[in-house]
C-alpha atoms as a PDB file:
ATOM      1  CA  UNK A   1    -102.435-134.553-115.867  1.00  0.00           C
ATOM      2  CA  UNK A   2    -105.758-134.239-114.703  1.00  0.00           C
ATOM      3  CA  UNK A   3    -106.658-134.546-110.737  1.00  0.00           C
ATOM      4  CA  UNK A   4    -109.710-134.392-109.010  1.00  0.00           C
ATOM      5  CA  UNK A   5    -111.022-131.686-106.843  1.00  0.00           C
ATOM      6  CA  UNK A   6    -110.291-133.537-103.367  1.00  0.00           C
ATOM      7  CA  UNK A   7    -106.654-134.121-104.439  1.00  0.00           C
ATOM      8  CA  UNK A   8    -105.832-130.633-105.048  1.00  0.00           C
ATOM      9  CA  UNK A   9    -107.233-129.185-102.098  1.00  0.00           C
ATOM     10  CA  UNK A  10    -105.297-131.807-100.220  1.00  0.00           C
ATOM     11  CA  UNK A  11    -102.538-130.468-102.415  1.00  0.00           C
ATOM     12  CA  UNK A  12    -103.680-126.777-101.816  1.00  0.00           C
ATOM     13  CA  UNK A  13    -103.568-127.463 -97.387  1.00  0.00           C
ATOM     14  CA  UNK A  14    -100.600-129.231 -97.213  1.00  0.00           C
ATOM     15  CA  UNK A  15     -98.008-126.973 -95.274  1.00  0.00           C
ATOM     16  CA  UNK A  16     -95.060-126.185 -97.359  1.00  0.00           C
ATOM     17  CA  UNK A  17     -96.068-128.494-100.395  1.00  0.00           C
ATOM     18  CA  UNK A  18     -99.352-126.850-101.408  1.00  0.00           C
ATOM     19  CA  UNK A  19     -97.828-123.187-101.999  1.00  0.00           C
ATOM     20  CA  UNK A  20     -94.461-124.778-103.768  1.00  0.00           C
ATOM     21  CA  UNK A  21     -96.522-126.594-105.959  1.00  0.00           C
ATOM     22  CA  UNK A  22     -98.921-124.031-107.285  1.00  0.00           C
ATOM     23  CA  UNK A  23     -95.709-121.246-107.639  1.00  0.00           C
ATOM     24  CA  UNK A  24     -93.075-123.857-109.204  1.00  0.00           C
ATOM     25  CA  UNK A  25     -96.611-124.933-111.893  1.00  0.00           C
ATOM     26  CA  UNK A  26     -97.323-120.893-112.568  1.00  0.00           C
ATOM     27  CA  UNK A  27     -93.785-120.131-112.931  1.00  0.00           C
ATOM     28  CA  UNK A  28     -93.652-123.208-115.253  1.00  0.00           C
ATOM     29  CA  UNK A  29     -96.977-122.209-117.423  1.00  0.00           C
ATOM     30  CA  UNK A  30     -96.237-118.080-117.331  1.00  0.00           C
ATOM     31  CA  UNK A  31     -92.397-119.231-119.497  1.00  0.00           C
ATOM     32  CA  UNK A  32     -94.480-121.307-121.623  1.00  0.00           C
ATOM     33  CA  UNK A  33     -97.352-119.428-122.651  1.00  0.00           C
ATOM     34  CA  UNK A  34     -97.225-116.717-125.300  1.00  0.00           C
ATOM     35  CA  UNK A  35     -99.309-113.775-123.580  1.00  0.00           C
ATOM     36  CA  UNK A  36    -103.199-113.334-124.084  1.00  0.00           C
ATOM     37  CA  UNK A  37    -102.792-111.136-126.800  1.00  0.00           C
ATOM     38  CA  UNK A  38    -100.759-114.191-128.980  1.00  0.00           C
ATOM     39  CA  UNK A  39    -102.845-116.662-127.797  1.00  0.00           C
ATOM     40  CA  UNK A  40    -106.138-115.448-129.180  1.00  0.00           C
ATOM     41  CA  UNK A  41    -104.417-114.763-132.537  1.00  0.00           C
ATOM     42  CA  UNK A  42    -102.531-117.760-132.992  1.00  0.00           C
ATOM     43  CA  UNK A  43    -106.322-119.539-131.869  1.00  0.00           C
ATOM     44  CA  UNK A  44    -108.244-117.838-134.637  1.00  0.00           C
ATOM     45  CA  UNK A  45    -105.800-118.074-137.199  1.00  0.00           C
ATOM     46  CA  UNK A  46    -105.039-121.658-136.738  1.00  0.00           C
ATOM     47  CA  UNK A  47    -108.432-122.290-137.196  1.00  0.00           C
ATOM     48  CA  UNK A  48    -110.379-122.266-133.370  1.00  0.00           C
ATOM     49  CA  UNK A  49    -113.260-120.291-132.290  1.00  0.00           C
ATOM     50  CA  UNK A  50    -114.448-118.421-129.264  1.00  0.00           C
ATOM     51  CA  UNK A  51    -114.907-121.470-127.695  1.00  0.00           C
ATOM     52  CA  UNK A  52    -118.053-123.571-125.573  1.00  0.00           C
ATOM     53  CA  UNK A  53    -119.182-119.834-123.794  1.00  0.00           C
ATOM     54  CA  UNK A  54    -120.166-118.456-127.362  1.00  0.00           C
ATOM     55  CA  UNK A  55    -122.337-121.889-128.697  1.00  0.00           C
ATOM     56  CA  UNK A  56    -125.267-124.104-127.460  1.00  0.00           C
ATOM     57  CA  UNK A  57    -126.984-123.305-124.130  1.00  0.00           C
ATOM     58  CA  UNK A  58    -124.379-121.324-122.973  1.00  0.00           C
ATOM     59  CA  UNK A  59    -124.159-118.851-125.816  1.00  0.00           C
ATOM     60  CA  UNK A  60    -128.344-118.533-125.349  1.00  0.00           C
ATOM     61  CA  UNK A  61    -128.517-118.168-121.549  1.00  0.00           C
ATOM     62  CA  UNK A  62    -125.995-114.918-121.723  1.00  0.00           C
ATOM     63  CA  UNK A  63    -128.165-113.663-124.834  1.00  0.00           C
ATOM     64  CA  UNK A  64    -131.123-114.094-122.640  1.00  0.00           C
ATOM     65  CA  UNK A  65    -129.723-111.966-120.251  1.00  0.00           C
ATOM     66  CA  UNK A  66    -128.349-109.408-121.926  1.00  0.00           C
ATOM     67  CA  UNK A  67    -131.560-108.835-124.368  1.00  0.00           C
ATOM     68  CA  UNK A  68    -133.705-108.787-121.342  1.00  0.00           C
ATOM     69  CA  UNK A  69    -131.438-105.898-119.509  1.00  0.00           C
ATOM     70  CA  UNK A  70    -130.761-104.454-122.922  1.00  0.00           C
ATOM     71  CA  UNK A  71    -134.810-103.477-123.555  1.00  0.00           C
ATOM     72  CA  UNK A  72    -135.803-103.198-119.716  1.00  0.00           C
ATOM     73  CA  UNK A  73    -133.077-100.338-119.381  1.00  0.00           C
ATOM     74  CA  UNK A  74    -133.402 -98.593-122.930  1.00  0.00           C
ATOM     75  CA  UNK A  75    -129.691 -99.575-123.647  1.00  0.00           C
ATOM     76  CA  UNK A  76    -128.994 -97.708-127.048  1.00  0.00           C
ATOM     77  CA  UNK A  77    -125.642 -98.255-127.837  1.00  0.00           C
ATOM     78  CA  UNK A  78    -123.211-101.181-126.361  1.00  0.00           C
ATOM     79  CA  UNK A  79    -119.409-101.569-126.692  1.00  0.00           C
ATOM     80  CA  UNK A  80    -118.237-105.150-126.428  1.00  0.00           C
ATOM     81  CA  UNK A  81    -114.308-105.116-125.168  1.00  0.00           C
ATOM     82  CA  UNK A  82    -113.408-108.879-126.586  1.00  0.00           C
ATOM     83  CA  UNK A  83    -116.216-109.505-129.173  1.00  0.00           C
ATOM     84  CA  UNK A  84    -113.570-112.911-130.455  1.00  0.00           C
ATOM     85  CA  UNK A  85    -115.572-113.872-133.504  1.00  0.00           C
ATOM     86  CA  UNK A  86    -118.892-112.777-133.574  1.00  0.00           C
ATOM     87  CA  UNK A  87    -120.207-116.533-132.281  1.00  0.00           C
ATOM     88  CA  UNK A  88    -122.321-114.938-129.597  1.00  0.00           C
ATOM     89  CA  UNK A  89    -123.033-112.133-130.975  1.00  0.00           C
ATOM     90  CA  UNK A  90    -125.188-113.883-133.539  1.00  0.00           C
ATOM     91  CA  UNK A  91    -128.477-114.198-130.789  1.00  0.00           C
ATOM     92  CA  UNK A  92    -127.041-110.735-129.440  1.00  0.00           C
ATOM     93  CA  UNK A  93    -130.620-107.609-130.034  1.00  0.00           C
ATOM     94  CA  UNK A  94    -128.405-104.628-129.487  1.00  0.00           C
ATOM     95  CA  UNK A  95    -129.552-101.238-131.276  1.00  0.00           C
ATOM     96  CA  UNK A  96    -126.194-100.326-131.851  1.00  0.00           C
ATOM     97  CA  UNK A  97    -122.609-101.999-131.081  1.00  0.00           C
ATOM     98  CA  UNK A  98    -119.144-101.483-131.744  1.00  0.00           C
ATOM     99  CA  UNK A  99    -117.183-104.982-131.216  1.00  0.00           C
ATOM    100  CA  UNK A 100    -113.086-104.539-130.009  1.00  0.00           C
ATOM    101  CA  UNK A 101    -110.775-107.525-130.087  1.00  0.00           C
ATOM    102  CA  UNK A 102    -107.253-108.070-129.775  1.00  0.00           C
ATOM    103  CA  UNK A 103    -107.222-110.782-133.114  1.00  0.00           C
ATOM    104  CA  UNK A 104    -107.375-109.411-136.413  1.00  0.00           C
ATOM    105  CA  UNK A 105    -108.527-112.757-137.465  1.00  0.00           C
ATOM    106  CA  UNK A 106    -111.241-112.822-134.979  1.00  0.00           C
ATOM    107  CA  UNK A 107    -112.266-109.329-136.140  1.00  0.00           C
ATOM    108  CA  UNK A 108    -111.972-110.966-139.855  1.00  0.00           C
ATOM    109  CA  UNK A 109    -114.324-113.674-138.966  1.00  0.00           C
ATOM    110  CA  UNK A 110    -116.779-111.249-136.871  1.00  0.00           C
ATOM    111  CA  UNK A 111    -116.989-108.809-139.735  1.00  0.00           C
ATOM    112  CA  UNK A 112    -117.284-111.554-142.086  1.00  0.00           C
ATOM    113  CA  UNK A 113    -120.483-112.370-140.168  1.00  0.00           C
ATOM    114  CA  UNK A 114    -122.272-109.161-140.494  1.00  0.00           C
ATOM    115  CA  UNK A 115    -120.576-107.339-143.118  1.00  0.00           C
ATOM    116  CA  UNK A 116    -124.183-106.417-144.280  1.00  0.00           C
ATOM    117  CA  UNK A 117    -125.157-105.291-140.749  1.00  0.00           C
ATOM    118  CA  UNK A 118    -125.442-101.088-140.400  1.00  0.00           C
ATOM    119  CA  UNK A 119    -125.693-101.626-137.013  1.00  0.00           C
ATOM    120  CA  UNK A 120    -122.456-102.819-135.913  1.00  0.00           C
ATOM    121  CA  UNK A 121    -118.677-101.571-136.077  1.00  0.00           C
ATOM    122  CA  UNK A 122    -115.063-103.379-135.150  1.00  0.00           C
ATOM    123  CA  UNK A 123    -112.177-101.971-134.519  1.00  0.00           C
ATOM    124  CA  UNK A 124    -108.426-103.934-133.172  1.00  0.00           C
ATOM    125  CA  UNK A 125    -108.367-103.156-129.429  1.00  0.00           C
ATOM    126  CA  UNK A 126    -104.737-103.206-128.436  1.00  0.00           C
ATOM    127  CA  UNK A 127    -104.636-102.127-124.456  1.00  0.00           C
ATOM    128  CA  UNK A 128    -101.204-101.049-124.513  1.00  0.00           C
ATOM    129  CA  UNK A 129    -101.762 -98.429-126.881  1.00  0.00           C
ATOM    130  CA  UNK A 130    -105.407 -97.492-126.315  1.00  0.00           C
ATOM    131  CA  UNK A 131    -106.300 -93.758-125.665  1.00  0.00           C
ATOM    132  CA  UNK A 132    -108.800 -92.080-125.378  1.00  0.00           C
ATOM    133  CA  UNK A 133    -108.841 -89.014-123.283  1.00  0.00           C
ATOM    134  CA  UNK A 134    -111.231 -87.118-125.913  1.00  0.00           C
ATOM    135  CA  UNK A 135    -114.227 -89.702-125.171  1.00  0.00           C
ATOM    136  CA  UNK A 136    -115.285 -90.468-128.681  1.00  0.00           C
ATOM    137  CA  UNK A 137    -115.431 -94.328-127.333  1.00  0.00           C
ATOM    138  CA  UNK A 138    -118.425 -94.405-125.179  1.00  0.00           C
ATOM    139  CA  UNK A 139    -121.597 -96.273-125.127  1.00  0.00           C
ATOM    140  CA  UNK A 140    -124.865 -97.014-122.624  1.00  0.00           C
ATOM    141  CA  UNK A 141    -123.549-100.272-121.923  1.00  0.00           C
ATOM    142  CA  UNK A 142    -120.305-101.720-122.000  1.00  0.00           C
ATOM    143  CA  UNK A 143    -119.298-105.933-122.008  1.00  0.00           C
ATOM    144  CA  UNK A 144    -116.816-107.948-120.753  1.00  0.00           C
ATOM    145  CA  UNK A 145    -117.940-111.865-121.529  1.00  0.00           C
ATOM    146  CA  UNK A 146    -115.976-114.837-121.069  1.00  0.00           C
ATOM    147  CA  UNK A 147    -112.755-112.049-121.126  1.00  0.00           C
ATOM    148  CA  UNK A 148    -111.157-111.080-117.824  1.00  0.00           C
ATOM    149  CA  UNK A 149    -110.293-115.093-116.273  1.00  0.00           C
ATOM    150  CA  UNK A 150    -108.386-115.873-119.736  1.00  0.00           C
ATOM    151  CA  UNK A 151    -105.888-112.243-118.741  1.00  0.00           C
ATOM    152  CA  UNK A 152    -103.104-114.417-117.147  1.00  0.00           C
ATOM    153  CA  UNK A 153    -101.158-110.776-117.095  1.00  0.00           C
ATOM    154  CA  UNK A 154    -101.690-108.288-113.804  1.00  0.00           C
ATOM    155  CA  UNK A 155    -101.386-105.106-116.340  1.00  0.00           C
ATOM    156  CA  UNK A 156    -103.812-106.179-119.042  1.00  0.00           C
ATOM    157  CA  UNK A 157    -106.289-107.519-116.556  1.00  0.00           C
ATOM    158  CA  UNK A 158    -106.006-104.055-114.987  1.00  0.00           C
ATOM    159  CA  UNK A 159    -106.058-101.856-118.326  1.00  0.00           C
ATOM    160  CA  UNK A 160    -109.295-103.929-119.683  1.00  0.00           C
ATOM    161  CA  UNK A 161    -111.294-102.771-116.647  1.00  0.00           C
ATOM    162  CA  UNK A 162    -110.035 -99.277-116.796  1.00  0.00           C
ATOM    163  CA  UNK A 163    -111.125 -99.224-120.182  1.00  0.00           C
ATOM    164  CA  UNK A 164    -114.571-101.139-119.719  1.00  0.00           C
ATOM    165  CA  UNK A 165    -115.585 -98.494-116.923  1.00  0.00           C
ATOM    166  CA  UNK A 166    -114.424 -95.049-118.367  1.00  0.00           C
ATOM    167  CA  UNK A 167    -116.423 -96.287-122.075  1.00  0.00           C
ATOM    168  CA  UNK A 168    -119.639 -96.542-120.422  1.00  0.00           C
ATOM    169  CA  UNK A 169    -122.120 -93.820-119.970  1.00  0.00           C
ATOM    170  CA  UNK A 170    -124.863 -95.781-117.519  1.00  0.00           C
ATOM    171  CA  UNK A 171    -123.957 -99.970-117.495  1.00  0.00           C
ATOM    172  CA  UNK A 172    -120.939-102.512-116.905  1.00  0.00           C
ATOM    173  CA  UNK A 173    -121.748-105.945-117.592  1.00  0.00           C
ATOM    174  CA  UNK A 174    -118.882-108.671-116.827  1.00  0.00           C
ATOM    175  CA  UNK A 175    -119.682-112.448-117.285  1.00  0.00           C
ATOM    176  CA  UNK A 176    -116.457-113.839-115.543  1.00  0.00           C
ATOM    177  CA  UNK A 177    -115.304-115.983-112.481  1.00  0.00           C
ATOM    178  CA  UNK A 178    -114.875-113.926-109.470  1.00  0.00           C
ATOM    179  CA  UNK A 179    -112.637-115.798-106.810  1.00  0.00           C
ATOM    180  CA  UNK A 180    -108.422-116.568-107.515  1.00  0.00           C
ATOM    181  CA  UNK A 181    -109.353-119.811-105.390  1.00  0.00           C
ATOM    182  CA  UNK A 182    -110.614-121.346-107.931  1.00  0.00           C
ATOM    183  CA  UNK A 183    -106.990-121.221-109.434  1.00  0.00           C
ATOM    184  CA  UNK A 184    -105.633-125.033-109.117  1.00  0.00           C
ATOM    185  CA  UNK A 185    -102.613-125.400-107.630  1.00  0.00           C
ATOM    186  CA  UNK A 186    -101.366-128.048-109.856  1.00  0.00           C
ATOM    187  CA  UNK A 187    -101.590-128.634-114.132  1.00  0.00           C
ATOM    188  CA  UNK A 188    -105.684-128.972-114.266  1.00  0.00           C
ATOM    189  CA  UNK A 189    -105.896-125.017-115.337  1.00  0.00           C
ATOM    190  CA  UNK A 190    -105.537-124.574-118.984  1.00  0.00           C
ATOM    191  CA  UNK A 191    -102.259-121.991-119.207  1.00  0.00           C
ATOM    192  CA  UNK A 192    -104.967-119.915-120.518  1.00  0.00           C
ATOM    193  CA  UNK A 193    -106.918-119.277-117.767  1.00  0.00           C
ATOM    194  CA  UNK A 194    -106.373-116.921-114.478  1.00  0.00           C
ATOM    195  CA  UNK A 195    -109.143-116.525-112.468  1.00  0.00           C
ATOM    196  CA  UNK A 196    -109.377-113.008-110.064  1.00  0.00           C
ATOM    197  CA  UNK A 197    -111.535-111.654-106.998  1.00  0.00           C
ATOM    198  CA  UNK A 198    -113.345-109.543-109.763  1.00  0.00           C
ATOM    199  CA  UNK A 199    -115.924-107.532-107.732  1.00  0.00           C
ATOM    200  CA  UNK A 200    -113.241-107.186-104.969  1.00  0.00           C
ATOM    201  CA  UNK A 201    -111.122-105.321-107.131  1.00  0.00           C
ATOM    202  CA  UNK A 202    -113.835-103.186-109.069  1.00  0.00           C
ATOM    203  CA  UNK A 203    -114.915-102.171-105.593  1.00  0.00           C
ATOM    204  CA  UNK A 204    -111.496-101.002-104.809  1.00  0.00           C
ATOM    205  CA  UNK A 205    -110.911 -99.510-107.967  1.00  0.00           C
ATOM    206  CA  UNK A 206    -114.052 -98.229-108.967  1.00  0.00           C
ATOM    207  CA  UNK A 207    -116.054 -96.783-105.810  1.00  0.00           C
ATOM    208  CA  UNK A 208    -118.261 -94.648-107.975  1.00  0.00           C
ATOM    209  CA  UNK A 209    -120.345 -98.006-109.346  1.00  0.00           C
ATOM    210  CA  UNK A 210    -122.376 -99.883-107.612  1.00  0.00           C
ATOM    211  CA  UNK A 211    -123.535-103.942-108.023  1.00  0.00           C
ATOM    212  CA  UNK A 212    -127.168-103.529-109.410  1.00  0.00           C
ATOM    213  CA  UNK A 213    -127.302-106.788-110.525  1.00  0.00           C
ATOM    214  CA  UNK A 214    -125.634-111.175-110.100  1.00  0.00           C
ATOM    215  CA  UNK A 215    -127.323-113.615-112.080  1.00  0.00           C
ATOM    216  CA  UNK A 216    -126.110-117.115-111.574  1.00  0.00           C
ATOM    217  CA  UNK A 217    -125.015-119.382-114.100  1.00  0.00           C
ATOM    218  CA  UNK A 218    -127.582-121.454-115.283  1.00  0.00           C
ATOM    219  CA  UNK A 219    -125.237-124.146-116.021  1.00  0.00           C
ATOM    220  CA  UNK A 220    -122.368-123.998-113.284  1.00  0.00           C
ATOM    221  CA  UNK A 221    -119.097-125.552-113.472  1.00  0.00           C
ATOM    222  CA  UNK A 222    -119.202-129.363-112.783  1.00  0.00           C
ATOM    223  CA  UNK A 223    -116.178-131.490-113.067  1.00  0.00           C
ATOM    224  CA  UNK A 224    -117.063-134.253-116.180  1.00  0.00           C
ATOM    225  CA  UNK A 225    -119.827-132.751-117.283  1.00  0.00           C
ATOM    226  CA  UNK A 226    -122.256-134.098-120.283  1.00  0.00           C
ATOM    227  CA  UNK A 227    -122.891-130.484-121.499  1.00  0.00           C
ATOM    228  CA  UNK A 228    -120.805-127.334-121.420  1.00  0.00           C
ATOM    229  CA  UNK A 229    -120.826-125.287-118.077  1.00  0.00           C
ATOM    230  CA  UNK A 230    -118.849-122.237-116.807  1.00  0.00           C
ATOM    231  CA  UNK A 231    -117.386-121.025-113.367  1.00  0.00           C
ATOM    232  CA  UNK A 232    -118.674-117.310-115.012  1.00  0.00           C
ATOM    233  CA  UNK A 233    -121.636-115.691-113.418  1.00  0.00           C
ATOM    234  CA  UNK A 234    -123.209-112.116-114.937  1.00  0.00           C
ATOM    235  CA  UNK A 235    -122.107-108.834-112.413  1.00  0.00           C
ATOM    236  CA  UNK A 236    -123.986-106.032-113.777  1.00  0.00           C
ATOM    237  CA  UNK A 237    -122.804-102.358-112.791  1.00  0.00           C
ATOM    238  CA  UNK A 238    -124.237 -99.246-112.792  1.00  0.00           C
ATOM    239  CA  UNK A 239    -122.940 -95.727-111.682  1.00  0.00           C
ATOM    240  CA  UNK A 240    -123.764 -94.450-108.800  1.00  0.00           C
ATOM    241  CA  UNK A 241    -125.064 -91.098-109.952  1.00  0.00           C
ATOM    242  CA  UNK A 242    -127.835 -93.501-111.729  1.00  0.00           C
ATOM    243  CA  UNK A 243    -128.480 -95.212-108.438  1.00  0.00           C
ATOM    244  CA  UNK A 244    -128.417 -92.084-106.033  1.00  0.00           C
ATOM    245  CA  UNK A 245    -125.871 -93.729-104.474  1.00  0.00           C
ATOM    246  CA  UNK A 246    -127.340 -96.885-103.366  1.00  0.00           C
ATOM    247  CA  UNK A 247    -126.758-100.691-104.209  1.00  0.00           C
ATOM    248  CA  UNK A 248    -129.023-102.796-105.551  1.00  0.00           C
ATOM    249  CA  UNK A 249    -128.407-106.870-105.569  1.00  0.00           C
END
């Protein structure tokens, strides 16, 4: 069922009935969804993709972005945490890049797309059992696109930006929603999705980065849209040592 935004914010203010609505629809979606981690396998292998984010006007407004930063900054290397299948990686100019994803099959499809390319590496990324204390995983630059609103749980959201900020050497780039408001409290949310007060909690976690950088969606999310558009907007990080301590927006 599909309501509009005026309904659900009636829904969302009504004493009593807003809040049992949204917890009695989460509790319902969190039994019958299979985790992130099976959901992105089960998509791949049953044939699905990376989805609108990594095609069409989307997928060239991030690349536009991320080139630009890439040769403005003299980004050398770039670790992608959630490369999916190599879709948007296609219009990505990065000098070197090492691509992890929890899908074998989207690894298969990614390395299937650039099996000839010397520049680029993939390896499975499982968060549970990633370790690397002896930094051999580190790059200029690391990505998080179109990743952290589809970790519906509290520890993997939490592990992939651990791991995002203690792999990069200079950079952070996320491309994600950044307010848990924009959670509906009723069934329009795919299961899929769980948006989070992003910056809010890299702030709290991460004092030692600073925001150099928001770019705006070019296409923001409108209900019915002709064309694809996305509640994601580009936060770009940098460490503070880089910055001399000061914040740049």
């Amino acid at each position: 069922m599909i309501i509009g935004t005026t309904m659900r914010n009636k829904i969302r203010n009504t004493p009593l009935l807003g809040p049992t609505i949204t917890s009695s629809v989460r509790a319902a979606r969190r039994n019958l969804f299979p985790g992130s981690l099976n959901y992105w396998e089960h998509r791949y292998s049953s044939g699905g993709d990376s989805g609108a984010g990594s095609q069409d006007a989307l997928a060239r407004f991030k690349a536009e972005v991320l080139n630009s930063f890439i040769a403005e900054n003299d980004v050398t290397s770039v670790i992608e945490f959630g490369c999916g299948d190599g879709r948007q990686l296609e219009l990505a100019e990065y000098p070197r890049y090492l691509g992890l994803d929890v899908s074998p099959t989207g690894l298969d499809l990614a390395h299937a797309r650039f099996s000839d390319d010397r520049t680029k590496s993939f390896l499975l990324y499982e968060p549970r059992h990633f370790f690397d204390s002896a930094e051999f995983i580190r790059a200029d630059l690391t990505l998080s696109l179109d990743v952290i609103y589809h970790l519906i749980e509290d520890e993997i959201y939490e592990l992939h930006l651990s791991h995002l900020f203690a792999a990069s050497t200079r950079f952070v780039a996320l491309y994600t929603s950044d307010d848990s408001e924009l959670n509906a409290p009723t069934g329009h949310s795919a299961p899929h999705v769980r948006h989070r007060p992003v910056t809010h909690d890299v702030a709290r976690r991460f004092p030692h980065w600073r925001l150099r950088k928001k770019t705006r969606n070019r296409y923001p999310y409108t209900e019915n849209a002709q064309v694809a558009t996305s509640f994601a907007d580009f936060f770009i990080y940098e460490h503070a040592r880089r910055t001399g301590d000061q914040s740049t927006h």
